[in-house]
Protein backbone atom coordinates (compact mmCIF):
# COMPACT_ATOMS: atom_id res chain seq x y z
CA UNK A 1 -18.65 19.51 -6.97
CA UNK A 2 -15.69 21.70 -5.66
CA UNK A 3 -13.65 23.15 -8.51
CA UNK A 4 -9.85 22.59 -7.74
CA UNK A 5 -7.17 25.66 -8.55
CA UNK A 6 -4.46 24.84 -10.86
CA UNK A 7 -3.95 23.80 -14.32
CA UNK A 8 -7.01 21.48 -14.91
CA UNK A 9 -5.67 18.68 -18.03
CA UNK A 10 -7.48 16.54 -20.37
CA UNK A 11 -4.90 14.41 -20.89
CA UNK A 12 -2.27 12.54 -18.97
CA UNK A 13 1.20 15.10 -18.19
CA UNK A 14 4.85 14.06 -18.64
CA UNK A 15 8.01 15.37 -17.67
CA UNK A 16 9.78 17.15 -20.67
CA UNK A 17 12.77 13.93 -20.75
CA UNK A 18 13.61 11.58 -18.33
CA UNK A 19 16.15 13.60 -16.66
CA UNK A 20 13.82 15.72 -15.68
CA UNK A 21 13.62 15.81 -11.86
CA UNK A 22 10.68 17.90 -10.93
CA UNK A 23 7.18 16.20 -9.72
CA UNK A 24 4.70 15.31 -12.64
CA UNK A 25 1.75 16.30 -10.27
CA UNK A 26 0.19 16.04 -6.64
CA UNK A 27 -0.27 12.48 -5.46
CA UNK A 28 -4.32 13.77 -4.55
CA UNK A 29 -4.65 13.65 -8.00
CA UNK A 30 -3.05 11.16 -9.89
CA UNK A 31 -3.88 7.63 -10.29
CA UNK A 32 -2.56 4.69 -8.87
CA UNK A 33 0.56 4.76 -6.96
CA UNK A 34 0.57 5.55 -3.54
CA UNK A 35 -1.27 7.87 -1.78
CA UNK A 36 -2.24 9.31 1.63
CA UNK A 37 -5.92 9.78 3.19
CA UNK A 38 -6.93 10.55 6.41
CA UNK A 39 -9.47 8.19 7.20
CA UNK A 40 -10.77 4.60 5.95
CA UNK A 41 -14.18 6.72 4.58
CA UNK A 42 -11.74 8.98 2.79
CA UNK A 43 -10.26 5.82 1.23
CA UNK A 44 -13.08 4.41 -0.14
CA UNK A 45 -14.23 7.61 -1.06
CA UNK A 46 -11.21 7.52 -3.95
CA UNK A 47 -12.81 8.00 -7.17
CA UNK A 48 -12.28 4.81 -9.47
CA UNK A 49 -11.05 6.60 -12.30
CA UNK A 50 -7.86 7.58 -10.01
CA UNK A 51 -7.52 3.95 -9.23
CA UNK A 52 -5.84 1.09 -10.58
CA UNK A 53 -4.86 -2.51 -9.59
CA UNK A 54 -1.23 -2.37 -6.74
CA UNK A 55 -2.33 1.13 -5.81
CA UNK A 56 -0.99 1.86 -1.88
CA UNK A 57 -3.16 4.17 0.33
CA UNK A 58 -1.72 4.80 3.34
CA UNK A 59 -4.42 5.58 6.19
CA UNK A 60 -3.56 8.11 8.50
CA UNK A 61 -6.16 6.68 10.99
CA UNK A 62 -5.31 3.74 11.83
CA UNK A 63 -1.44 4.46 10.85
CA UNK A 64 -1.98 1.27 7.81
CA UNK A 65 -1.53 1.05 4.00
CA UNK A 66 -3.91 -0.86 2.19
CA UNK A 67 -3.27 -2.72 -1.47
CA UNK A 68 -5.77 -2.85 -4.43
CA UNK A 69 -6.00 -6.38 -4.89
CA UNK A 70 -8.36 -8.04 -6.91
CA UNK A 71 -11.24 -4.74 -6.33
CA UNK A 72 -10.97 -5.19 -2.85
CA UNK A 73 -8.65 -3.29 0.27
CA UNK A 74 -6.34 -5.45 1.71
CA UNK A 75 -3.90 -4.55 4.25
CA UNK A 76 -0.12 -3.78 2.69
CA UNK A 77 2.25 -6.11 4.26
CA UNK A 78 5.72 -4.44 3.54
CA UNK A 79 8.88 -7.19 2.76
CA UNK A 80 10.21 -6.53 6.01
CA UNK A 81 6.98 -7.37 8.05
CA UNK A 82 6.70 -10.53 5.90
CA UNK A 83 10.30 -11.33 6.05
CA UNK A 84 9.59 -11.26 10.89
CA UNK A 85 6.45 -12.90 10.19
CA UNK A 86 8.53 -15.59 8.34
CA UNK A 87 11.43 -15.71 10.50
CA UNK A 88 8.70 -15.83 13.22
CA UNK A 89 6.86 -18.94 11.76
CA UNK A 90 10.16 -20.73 11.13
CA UNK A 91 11.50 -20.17 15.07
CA UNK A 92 7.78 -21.40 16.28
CA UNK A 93 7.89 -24.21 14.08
CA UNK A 94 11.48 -24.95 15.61
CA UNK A 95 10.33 -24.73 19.27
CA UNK A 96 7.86 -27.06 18.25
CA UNK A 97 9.74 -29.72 16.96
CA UNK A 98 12.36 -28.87 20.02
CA UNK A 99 8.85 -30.00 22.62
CA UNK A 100 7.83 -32.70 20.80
CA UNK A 101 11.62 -34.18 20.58
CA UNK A 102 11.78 -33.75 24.29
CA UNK A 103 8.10 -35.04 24.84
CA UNK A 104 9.32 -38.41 22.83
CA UNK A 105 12.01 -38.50 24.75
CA UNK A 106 14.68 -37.97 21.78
């Protein structure tokens, strides 16, 4: 095991108040949230004490966040992707109806 400079804690940190702007600690090292790795190994290299359930890692890889869902990685789908992919579905579903109109002769 690699010992890792800095403080080392026992316990969870806080800020002093919550107007406190400076960074709690290094996102490496904290749990949850969202975080970066390098590679999909990396990722599920993640010890499980630094995860929870809705953590993001973003893999540098293959340029793709994953979710926690459920104890498994699934791939992050952001509200604008799923908002296109909607959009999307509704056009195709209008072209559809558009073809079969004109198929039927209406």
């Amino acid at each position: 095991m690699s010992k890792i400079n800095g403080t080392n804690l026992a316990a969870p940190i806080a800020p002093f108040d919550t107007l406190d702007s400076y960074p709690t600690h290094s996102a490496e090292f904290g749990k949850g949230g969202w975080r970066t790795v390098a590679t999909i190994a990396a990722r599920n290299a993640l010890p499980s004490a630094r995860l929870e359930p809705g953590c993001v890692v973003y893999v540098e890889a293959d340029k793709t966040p994953y979710l926690l869902q459920n104890g498994a990685w699934v791939e992050f789908i952001a509200l604008e992707t799923a908002v296109r992919l909607a959009t999307g579905l509704i056009d195709l579903q209008a072209a559809f109806v558009g073809l079969r109109n004109e198929v039927n002769g209406n």
